[in-house]
N, C-alpha and C. Protein backbone atom coordinates (compact mmCIF):
# COMPACT_ATOMS: atom_id res chain seq x y z
N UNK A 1 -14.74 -7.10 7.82
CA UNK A 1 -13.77 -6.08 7.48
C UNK A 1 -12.41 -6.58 7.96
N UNK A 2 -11.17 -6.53 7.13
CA UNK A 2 -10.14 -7.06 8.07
C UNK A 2 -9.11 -5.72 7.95
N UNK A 3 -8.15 -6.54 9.01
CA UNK A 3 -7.46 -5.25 10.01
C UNK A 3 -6.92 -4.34 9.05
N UNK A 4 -6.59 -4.48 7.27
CA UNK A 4 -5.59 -3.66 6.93
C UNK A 4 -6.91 -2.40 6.48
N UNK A 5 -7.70 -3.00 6.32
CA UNK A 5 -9.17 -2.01 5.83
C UNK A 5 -9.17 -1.30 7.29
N UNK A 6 -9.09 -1.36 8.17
CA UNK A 6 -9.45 -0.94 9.40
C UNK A 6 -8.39 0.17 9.35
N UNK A 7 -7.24 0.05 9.08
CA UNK A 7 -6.13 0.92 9.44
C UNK A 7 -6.06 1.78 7.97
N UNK A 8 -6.06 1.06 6.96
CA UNK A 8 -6.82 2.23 5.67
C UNK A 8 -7.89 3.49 6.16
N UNK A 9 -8.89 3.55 6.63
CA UNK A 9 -10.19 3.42 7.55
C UNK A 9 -9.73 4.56 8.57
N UNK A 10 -9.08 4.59 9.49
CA UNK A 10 -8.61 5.15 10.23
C UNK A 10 -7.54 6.02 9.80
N UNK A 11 -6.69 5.25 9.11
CA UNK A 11 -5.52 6.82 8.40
C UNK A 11 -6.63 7.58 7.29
N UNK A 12 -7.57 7.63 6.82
CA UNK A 12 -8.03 8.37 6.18
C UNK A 12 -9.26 9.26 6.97
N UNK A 13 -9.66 8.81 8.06
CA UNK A 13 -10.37 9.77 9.21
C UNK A 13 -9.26 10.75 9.69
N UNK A 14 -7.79 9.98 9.78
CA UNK A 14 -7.21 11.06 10.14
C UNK A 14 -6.76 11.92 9.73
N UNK A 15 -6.71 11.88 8.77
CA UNK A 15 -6.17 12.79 7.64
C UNK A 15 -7.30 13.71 7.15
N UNK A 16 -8.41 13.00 7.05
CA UNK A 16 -9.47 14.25 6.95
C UNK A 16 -9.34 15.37 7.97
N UNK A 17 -9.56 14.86 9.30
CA UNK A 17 -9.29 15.47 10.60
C UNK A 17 -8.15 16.70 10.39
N UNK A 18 -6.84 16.42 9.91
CA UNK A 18 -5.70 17.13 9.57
C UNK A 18 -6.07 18.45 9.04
N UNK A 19 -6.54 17.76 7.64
CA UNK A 19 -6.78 18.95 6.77
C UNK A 19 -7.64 19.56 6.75
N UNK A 20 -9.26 19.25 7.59
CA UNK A 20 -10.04 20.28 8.06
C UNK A 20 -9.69 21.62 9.40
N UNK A 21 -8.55 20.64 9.93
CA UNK A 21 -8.03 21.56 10.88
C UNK A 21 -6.55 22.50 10.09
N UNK A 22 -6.13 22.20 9.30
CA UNK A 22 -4.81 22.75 8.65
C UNK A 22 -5.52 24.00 7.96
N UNK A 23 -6.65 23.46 6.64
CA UNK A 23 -6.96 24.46 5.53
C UNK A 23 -7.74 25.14 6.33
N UNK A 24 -8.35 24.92 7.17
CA UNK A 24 -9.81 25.67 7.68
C UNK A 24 -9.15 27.83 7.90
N UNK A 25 -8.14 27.75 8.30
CA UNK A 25 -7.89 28.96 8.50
C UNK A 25 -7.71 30.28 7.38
N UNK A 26 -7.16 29.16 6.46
CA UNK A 26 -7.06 29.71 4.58
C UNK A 26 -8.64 30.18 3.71
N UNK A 27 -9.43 29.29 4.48
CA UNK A 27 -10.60 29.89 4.36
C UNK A 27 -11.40 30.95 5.29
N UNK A 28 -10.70 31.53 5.75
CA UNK A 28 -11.50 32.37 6.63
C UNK A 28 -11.95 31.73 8.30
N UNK A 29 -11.79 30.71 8.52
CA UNK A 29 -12.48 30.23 10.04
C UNK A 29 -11.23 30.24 10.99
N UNK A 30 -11.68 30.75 12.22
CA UNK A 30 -10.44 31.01 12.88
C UNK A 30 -10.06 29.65 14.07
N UNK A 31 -9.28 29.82 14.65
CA UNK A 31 -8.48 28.73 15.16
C UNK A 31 -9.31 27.72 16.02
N UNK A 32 -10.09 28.23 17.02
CA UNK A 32 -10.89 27.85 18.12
C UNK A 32 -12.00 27.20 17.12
N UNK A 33 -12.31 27.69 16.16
CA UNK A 33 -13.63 27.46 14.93
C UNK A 33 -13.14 25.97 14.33
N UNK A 34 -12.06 26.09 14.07
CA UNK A 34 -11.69 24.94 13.45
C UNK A 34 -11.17 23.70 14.54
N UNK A 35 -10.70 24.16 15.62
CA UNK A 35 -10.18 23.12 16.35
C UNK A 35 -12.22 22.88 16.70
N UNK A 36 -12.88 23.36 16.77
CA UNK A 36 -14.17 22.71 17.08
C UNK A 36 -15.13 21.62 16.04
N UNK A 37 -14.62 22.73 14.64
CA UNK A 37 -14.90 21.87 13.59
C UNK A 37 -14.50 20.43 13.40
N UNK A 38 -13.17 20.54 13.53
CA UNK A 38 -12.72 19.27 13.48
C UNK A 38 -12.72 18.33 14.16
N UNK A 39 -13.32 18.67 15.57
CA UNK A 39 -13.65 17.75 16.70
C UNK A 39 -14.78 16.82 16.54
N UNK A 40 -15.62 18.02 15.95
CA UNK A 40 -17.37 17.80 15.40
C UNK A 40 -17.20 16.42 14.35
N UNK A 41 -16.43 16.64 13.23
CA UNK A 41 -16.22 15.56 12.20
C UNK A 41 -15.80 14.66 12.66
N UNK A 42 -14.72 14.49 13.56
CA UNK A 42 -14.14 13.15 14.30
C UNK A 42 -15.22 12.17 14.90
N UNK A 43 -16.07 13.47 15.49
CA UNK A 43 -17.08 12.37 16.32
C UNK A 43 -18.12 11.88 15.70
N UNK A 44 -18.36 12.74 14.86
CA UNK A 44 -19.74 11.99 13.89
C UNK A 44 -19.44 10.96 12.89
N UNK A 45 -17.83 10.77 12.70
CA UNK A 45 -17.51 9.80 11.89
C UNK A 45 -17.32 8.81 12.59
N UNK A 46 -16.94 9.18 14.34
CA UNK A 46 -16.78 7.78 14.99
C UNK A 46 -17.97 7.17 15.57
N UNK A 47 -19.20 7.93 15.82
CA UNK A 47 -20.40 7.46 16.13
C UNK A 47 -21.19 6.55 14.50
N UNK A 48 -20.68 7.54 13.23
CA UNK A 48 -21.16 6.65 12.06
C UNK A 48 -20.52 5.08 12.36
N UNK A 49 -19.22 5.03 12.96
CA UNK A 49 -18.49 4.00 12.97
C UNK A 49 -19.23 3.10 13.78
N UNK A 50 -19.52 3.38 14.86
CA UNK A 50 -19.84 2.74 15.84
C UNK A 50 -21.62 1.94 15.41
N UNK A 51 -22.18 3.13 14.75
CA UNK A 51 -23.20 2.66 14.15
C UNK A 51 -23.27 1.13 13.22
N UNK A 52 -22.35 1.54 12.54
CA UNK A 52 -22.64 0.48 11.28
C UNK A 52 -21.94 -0.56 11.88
N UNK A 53 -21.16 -0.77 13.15
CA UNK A 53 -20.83 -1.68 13.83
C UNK A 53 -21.57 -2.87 14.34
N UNK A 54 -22.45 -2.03 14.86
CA UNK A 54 -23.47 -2.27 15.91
C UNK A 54 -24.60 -3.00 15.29
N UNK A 55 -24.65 -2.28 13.85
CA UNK A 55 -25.79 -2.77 12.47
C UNK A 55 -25.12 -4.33 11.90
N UNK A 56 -24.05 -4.44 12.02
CA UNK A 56 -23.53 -5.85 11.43
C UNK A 56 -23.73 -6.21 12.51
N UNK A 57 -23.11 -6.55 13.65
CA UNK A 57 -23.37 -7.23 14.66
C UNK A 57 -24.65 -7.81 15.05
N UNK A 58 -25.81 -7.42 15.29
CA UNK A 58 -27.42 -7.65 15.38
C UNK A 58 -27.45 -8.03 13.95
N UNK A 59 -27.22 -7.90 12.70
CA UNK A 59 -27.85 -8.15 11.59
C UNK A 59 -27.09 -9.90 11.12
N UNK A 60 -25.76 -10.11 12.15
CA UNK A 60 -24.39 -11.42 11.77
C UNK A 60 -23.74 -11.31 10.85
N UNK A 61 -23.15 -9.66 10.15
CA UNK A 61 -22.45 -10.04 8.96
C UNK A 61 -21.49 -9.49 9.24
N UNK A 62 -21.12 -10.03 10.10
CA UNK A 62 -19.37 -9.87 10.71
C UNK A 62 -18.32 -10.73 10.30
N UNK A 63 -17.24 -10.18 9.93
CA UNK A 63 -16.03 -11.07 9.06
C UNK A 63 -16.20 -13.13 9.80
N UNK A 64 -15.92 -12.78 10.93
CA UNK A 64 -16.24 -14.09 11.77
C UNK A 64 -17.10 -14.72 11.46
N UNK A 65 -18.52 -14.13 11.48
CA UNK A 65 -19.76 -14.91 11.31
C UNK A 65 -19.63 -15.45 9.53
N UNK A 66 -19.15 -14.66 8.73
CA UNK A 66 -19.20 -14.70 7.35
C UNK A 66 -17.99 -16.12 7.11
N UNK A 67 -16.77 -15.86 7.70
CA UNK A 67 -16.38 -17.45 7.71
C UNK A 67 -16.55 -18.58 8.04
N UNK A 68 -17.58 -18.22 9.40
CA UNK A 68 -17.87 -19.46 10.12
C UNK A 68 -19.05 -20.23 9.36
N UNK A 69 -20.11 -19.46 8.58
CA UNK A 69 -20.60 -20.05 7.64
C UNK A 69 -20.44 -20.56 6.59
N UNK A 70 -19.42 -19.81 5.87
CA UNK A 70 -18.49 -20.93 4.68
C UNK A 70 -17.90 -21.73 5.62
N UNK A 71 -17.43 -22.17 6.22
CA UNK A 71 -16.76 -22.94 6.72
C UNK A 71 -18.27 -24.18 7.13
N UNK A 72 -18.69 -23.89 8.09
CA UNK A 72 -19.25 -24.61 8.12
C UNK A 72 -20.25 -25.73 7.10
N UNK A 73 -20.44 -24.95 5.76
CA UNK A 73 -20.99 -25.10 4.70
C UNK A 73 -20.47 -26.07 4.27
N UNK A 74 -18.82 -25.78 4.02
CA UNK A 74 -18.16 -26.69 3.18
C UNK A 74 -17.88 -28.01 3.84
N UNK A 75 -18.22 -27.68 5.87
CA UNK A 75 -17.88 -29.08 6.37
C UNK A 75 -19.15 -30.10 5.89
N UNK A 76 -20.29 -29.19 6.35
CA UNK A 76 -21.19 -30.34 6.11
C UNK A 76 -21.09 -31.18 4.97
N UNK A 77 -20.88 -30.40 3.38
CA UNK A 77 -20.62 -31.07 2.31
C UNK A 77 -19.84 -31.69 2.05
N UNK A 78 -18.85 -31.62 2.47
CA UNK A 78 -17.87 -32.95 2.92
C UNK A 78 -18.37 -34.28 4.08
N UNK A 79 -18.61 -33.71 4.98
CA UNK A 79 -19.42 -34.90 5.76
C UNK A 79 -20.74 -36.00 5.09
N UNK A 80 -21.44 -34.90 4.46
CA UNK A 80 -23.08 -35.83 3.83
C UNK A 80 -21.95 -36.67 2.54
N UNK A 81 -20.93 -36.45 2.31
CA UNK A 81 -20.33 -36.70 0.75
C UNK A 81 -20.23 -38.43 1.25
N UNK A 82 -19.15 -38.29 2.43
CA UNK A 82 -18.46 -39.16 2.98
C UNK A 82 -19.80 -40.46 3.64
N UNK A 83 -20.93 -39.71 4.21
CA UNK A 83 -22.08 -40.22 4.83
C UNK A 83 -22.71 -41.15 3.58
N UNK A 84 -22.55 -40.30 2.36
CA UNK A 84 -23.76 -40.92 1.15
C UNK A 84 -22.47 -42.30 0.35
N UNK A 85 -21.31 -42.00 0.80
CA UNK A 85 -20.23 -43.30 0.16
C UNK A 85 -20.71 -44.29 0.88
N UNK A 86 -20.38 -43.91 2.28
CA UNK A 86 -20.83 -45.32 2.95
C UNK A 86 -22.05 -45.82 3.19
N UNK A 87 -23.02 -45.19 2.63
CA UNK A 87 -24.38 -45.73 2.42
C UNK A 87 -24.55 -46.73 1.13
N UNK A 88 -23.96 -45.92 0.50
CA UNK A 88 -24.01 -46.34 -0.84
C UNK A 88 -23.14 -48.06 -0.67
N UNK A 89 -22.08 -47.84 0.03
CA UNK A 89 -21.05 -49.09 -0.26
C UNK A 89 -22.23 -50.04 0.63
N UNK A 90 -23.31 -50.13 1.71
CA UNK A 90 -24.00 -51.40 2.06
C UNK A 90 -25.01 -51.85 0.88
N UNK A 91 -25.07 -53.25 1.94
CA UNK A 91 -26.18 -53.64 0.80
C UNK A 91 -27.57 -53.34 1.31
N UNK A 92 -27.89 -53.45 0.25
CA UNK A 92 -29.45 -53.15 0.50
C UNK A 92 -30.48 -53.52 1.34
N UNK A 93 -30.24 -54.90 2.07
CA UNK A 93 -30.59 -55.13 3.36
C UNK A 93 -30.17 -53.98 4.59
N UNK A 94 -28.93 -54.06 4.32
CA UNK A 94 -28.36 -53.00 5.48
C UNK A 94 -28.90 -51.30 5.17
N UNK A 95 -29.64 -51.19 3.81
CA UNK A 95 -29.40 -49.91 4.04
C UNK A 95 -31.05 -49.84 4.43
N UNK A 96 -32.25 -50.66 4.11
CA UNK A 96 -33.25 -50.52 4.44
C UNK A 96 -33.59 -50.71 6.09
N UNK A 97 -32.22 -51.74 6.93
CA UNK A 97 -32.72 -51.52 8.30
C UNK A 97 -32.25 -50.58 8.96
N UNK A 98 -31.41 -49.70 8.12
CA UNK A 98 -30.48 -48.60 8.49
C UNK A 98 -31.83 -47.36 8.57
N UNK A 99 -32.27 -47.85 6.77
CA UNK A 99 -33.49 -46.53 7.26
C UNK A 99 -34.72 -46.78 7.99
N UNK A 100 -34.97 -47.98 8.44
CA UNK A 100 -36.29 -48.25 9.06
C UNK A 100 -35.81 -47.68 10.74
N UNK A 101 -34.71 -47.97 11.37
CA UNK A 101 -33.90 -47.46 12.21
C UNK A 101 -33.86 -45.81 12.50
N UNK A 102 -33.93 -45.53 11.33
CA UNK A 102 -34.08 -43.42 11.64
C UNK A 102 -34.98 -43.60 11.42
N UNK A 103 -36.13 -44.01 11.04
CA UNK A 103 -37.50 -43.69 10.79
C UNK A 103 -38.23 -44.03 12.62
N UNK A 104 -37.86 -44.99 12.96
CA UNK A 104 -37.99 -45.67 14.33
C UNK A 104 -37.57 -44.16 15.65
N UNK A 105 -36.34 -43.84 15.26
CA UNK A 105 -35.75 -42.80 16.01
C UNK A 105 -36.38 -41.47 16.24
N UNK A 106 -36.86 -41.37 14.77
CA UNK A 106 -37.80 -39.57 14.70
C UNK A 106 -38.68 -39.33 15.73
């Protein structure tokens, strides 16, 4: 999630917040009713928050984790690219004691 979603996110909790506490009286609920109401919604939206937080985090699909895997993705494929040129550029002597060498290593 990045920060401008976050603050989208938050001005629209608050604004719910507003107008359950603004209209609530136009409908009949009186002041103490609504300042409770609206307390009630704040918190169950910030515990939903906290929830689905908590659910990416244990599950890794956090903005961070989600780049650090493209990222990392695209290094390796650049690295094996660069690995398979210079394999490719020996000769064939070199590349069979090259692999008898990792086979030796395993």
């Amino acid at each position: 999630m990045t920060k401008g979603k976050v603050i989208q996110i938050g001005l629209f909790i608050s604004l719910i917040g507003l107008i359950s506490y603004k209209f609530a009286p136009q409908i009949g609920i009186d002041n103490s009713t609504a300042t409770t109401l609206s307390s009630c919604i704040l918190i169950l939206m910030v515990i939903t928050w906290v929830t689905s937080y908590v659910y990416r985090v244990v599950n890794g699909k956090m903005t961070f984790m989600e780049q650090r895997k493209r990222y990392r993705k695209e290094y390796e494929k650049v690295v094996n690219d660069k690995l398979e040129t210079k394999f490719n550029e020996l000769s064939k002597e070199e590349q069979q004691k090259l692999m008898e060498d990792l086979k030796k290593n395993q």
